[in-house]
PDB file of N, CA and C in Angstrom:
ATOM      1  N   UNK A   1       7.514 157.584  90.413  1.00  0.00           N
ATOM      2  CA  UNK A   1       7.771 157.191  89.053  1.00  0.00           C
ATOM      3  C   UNK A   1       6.766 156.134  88.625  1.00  0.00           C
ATOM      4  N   UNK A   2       5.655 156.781  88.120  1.00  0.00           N
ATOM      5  CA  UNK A   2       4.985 155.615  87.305  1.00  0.00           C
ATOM      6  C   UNK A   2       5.009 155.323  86.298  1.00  0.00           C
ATOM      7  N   UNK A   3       5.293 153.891  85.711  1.00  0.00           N
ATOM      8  CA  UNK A   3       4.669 153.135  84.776  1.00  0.00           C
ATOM      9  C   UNK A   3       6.068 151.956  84.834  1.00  0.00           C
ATOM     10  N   UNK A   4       6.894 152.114  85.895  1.00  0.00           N
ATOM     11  CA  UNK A   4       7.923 151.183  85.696  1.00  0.00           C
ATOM     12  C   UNK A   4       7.227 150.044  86.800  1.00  0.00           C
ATOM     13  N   UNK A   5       8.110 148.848  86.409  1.00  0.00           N
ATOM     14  CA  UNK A   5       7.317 147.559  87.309  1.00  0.00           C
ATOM     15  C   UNK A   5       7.993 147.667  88.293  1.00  0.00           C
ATOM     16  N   UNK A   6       7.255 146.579  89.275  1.00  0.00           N
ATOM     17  CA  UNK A   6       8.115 146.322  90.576  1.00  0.00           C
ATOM     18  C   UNK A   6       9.426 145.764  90.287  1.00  0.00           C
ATOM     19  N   UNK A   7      10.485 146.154  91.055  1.00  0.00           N
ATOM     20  CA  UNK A   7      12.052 145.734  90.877  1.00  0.00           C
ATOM     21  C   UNK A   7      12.424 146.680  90.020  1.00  0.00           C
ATOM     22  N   UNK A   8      11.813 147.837  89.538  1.00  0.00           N
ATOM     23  CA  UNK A   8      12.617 148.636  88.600  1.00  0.00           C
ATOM     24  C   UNK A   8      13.089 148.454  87.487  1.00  0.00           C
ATOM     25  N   UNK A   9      12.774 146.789  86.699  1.00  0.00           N
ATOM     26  CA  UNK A   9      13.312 146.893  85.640  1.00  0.00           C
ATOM     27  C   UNK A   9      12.091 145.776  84.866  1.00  0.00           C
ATOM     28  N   UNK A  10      11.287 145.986  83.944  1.00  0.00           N
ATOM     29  CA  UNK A  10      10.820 145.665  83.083  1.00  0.00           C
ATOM     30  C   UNK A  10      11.097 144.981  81.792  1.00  0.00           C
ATOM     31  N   UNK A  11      10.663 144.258  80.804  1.00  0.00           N
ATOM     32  CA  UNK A  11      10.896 143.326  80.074  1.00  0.00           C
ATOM     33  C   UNK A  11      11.084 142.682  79.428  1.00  0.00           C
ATOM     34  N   UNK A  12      10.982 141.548  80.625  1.00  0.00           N
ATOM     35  CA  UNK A  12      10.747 140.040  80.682  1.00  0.00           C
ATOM     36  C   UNK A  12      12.217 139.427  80.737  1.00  0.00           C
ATOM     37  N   UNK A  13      12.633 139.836  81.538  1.00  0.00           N
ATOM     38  CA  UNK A  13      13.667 139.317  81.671  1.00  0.00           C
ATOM     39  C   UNK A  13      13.352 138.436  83.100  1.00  0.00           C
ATOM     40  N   UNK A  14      14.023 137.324  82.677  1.00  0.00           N
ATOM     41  CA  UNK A  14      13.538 136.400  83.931  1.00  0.00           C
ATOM     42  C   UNK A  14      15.173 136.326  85.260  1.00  0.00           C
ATOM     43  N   UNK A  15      14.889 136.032  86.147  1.00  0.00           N
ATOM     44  CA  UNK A  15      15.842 135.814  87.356  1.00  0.00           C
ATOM     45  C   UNK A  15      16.982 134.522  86.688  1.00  0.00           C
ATOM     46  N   UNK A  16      17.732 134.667  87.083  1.00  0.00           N
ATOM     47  CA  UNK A  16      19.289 133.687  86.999  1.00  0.00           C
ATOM     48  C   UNK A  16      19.993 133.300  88.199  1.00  0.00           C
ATOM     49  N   UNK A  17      19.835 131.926  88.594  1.00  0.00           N
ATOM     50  CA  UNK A  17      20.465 131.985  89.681  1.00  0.00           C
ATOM     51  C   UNK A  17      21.822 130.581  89.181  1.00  0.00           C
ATOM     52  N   UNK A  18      22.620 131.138  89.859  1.00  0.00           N
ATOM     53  CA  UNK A  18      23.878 130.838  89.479  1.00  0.00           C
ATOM     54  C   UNK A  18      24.835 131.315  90.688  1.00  0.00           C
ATOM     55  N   UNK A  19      25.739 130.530  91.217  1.00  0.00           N
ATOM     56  CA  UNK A  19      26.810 130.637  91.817  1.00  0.00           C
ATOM     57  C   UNK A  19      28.149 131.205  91.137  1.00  0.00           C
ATOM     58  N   UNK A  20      28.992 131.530  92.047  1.00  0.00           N
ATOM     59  CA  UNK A  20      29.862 132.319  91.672  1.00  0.00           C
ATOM     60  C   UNK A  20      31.120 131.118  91.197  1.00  0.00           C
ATOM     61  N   UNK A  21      31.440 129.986  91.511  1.00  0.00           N
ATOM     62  CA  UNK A  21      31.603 128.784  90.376  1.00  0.00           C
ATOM     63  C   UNK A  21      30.954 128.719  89.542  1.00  0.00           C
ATOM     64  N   UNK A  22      29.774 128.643  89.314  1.00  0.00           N
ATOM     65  CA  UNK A  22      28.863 128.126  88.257  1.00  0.00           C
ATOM     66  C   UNK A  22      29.014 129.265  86.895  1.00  0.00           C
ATOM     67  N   UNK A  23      29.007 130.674  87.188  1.00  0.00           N
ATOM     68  CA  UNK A  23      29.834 131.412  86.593  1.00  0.00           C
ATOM     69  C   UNK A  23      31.247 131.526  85.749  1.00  0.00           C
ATOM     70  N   UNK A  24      31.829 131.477  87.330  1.00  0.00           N
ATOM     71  CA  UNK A  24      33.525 131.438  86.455  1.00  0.00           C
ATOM     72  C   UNK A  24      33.694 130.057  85.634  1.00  0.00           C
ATOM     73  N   UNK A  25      32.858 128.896  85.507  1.00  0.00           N
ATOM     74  CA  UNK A  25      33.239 127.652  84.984  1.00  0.00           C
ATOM     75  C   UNK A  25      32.517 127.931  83.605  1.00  0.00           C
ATOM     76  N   UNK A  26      31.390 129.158  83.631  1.00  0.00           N
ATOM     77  CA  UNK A  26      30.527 129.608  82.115  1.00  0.00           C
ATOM     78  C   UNK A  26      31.402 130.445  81.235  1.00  0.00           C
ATOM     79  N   UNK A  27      32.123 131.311  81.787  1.00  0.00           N
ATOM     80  CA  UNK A  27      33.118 132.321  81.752  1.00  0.00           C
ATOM     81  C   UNK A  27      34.331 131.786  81.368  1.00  0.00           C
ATOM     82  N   UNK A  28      35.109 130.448  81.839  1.00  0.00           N
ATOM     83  CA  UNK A  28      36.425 130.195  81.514  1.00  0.00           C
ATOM     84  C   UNK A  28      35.947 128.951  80.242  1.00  0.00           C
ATOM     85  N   UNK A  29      34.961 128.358  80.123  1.00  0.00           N
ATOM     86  CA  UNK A  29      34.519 127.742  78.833  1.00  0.00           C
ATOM     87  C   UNK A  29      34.319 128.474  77.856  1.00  0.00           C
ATOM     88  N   UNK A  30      33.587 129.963  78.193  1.00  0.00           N
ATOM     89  CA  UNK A  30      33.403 130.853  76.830  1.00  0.00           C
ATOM     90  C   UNK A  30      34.710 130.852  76.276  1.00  0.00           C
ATOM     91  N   UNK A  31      35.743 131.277  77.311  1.00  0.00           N
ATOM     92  CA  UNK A  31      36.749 132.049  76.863  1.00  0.00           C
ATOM     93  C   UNK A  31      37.420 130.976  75.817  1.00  0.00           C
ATOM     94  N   UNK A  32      37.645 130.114  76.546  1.00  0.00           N
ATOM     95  CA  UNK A  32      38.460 128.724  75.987  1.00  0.00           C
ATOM     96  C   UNK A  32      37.756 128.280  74.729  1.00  0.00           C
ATOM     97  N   UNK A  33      36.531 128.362  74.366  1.00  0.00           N
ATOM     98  CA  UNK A  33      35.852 128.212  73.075  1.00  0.00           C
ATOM     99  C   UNK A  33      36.189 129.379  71.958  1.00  0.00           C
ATOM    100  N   UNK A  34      36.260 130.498  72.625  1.00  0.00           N
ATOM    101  CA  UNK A  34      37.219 131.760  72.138  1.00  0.00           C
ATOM    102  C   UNK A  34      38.195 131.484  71.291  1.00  0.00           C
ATOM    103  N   UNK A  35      38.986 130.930  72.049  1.00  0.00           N
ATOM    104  CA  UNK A  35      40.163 130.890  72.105  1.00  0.00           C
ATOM    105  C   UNK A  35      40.972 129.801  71.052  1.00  0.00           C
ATOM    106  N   UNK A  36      40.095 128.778  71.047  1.00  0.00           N
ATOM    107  CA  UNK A  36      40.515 127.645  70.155  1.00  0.00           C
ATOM    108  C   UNK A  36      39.548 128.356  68.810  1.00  0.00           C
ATOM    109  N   UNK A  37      38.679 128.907  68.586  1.00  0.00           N
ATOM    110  CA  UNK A  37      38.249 129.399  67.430  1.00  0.00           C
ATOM    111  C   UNK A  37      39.288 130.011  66.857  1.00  0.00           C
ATOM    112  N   UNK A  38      40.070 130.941  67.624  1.00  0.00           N
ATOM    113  CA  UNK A  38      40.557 132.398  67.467  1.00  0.00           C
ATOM    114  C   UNK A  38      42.201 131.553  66.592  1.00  0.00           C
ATOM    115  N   UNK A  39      42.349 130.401  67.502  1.00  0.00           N
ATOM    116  CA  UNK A  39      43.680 129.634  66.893  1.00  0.00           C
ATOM    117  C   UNK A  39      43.608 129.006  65.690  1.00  0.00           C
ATOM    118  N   UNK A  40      42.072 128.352  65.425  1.00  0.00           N
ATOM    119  CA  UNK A  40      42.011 127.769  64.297  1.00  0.00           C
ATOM    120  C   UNK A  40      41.870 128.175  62.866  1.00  0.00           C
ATOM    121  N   UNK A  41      41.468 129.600  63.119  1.00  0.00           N
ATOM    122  CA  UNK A  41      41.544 130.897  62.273  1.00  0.00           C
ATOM    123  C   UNK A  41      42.766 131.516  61.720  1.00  0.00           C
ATOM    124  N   UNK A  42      43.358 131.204  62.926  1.00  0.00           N
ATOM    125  CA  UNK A  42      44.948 132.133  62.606  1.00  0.00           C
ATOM    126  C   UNK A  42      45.868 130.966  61.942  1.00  0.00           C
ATOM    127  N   UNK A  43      45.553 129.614  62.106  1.00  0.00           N
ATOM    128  CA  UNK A  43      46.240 128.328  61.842  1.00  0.00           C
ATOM    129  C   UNK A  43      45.735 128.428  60.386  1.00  0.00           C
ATOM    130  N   UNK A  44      44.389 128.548  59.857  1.00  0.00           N
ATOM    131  CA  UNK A  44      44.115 128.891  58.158  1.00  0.00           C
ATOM    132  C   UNK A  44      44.400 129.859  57.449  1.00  0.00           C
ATOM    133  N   UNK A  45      44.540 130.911  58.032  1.00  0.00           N
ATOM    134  CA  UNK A  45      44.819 132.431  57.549  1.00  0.00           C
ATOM    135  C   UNK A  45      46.383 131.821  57.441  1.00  0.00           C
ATOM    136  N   UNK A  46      47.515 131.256  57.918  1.00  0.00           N
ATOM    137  CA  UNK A  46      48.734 131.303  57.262  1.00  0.00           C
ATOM    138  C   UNK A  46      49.208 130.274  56.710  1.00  0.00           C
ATOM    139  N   UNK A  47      47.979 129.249  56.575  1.00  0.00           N
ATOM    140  CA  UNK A  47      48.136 128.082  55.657  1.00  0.00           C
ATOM    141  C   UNK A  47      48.016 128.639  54.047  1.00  0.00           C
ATOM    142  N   UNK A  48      46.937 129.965  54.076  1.00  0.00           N
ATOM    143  CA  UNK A  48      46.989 130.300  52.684  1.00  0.00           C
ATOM    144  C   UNK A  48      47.999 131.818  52.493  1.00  0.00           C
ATOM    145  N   UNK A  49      48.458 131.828  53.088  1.00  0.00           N
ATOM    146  CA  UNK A  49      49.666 132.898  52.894  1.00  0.00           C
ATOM    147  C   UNK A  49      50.527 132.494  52.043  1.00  0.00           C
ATOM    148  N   UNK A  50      50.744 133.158  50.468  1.00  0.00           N
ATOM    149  CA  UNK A  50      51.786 132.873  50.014  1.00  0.00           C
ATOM    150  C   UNK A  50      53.198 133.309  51.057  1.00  0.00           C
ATOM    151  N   UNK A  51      54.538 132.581  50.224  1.00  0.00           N
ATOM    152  CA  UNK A  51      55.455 132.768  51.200  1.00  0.00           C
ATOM    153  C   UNK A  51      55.789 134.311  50.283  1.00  0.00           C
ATOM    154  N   UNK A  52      56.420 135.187  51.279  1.00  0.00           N
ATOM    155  CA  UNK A  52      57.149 136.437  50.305  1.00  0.00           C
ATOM    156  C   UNK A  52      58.041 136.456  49.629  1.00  0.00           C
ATOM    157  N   UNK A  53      58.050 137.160  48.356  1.00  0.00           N
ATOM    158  CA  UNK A  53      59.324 137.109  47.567  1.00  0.00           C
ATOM    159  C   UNK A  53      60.080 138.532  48.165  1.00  0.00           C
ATOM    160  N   UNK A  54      61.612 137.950  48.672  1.00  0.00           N
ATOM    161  CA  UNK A  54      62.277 138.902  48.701  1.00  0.00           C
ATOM    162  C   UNK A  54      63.406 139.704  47.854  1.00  0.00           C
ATOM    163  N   UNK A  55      63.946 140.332  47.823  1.00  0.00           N
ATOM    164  CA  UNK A  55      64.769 140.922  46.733  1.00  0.00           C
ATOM    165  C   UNK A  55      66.539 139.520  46.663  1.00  0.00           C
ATOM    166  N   UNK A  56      66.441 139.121  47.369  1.00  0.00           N
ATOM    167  CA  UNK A  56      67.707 137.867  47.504  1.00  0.00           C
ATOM    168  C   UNK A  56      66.714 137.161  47.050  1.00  0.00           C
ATOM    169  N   UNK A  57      65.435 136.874  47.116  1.00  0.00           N
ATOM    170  CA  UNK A  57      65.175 135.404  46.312  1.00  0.00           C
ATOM    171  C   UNK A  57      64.787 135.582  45.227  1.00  0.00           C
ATOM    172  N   UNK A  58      64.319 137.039  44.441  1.00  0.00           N
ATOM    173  CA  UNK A  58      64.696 137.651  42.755  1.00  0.00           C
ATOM    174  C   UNK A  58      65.607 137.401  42.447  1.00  0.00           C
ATOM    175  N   UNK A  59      66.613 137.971  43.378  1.00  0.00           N
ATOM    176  CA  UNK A  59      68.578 137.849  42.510  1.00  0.00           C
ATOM    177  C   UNK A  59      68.557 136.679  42.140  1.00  0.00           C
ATOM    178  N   UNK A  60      68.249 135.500  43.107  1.00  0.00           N
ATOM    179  CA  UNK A  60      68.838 134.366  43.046  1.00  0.00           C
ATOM    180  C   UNK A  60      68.427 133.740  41.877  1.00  0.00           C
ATOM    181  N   UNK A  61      67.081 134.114  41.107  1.00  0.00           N
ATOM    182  CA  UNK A  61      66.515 133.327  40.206  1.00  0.00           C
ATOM    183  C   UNK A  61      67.249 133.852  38.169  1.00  0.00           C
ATOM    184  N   UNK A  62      68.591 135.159  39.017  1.00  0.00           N
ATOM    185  CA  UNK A  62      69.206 135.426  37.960  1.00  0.00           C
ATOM    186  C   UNK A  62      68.383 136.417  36.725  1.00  0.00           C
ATOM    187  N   UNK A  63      67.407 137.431  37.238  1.00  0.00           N
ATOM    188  CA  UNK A  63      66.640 137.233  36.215  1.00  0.00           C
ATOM    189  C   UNK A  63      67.691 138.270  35.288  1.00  0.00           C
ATOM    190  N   UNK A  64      67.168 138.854  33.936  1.00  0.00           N
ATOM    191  CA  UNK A  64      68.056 139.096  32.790  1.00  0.00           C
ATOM    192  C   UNK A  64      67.970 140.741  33.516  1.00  0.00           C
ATOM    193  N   UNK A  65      69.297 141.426  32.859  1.00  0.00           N
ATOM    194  CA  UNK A  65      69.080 142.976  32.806  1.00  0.00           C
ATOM    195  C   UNK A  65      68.170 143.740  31.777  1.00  0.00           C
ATOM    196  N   UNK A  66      68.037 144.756  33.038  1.00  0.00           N
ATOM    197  CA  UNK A  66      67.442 145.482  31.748  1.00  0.00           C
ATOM    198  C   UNK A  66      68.234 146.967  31.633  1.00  0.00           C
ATOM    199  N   UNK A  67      68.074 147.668  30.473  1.00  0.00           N
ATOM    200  CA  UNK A  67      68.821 148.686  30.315  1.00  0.00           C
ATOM    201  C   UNK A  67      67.755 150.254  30.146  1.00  0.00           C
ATOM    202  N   UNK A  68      66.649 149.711  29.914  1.00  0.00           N
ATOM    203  CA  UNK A  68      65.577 150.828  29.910  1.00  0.00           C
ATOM    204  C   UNK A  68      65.233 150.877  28.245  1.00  0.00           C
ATOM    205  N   UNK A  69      65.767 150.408  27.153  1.00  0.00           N
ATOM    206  CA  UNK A  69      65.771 150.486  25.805  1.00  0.00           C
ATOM    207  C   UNK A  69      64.993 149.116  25.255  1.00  0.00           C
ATOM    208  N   UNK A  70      64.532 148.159  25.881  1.00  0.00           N
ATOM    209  CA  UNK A  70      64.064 147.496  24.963  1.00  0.00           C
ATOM    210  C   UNK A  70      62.815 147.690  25.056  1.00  0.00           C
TER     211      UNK A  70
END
């Protein structure tokens, strides 16, 4: 197979050396940065949620009948 480099994989990707702590401590920070994004999102998304109107909190406000004629 020619035209690929030595090591089989071409580029420019450089070497990473890293332990298998050094990892899971990159890995459980991503996540946890994730994670508090993911909360602070969901904490604004129902700050602007109106509350729902339900059919008991229509009744309650008495509104007038209607008969279909006016």
């Amino acid at each position: 197979m020619s035209g690929r480099g030595r090591g089989g994989r071409a580029g420019g990707r450089g070497t990473i050396n890293m332990t298998a702590v050094e990892l899971a401590a990159l890995i459980n920070d991503s996540v946890a940065e994730a994670l508090a994004a993911q909360n602070v999102a969901g904490q604004q998304n129902q700050q602007n949620q109106q509350p729902a109107c339900t059919f008991k909190a229509f009744m309650d406000c008495k509104p007038h009948t209607f008969s279909g004629a006016e």
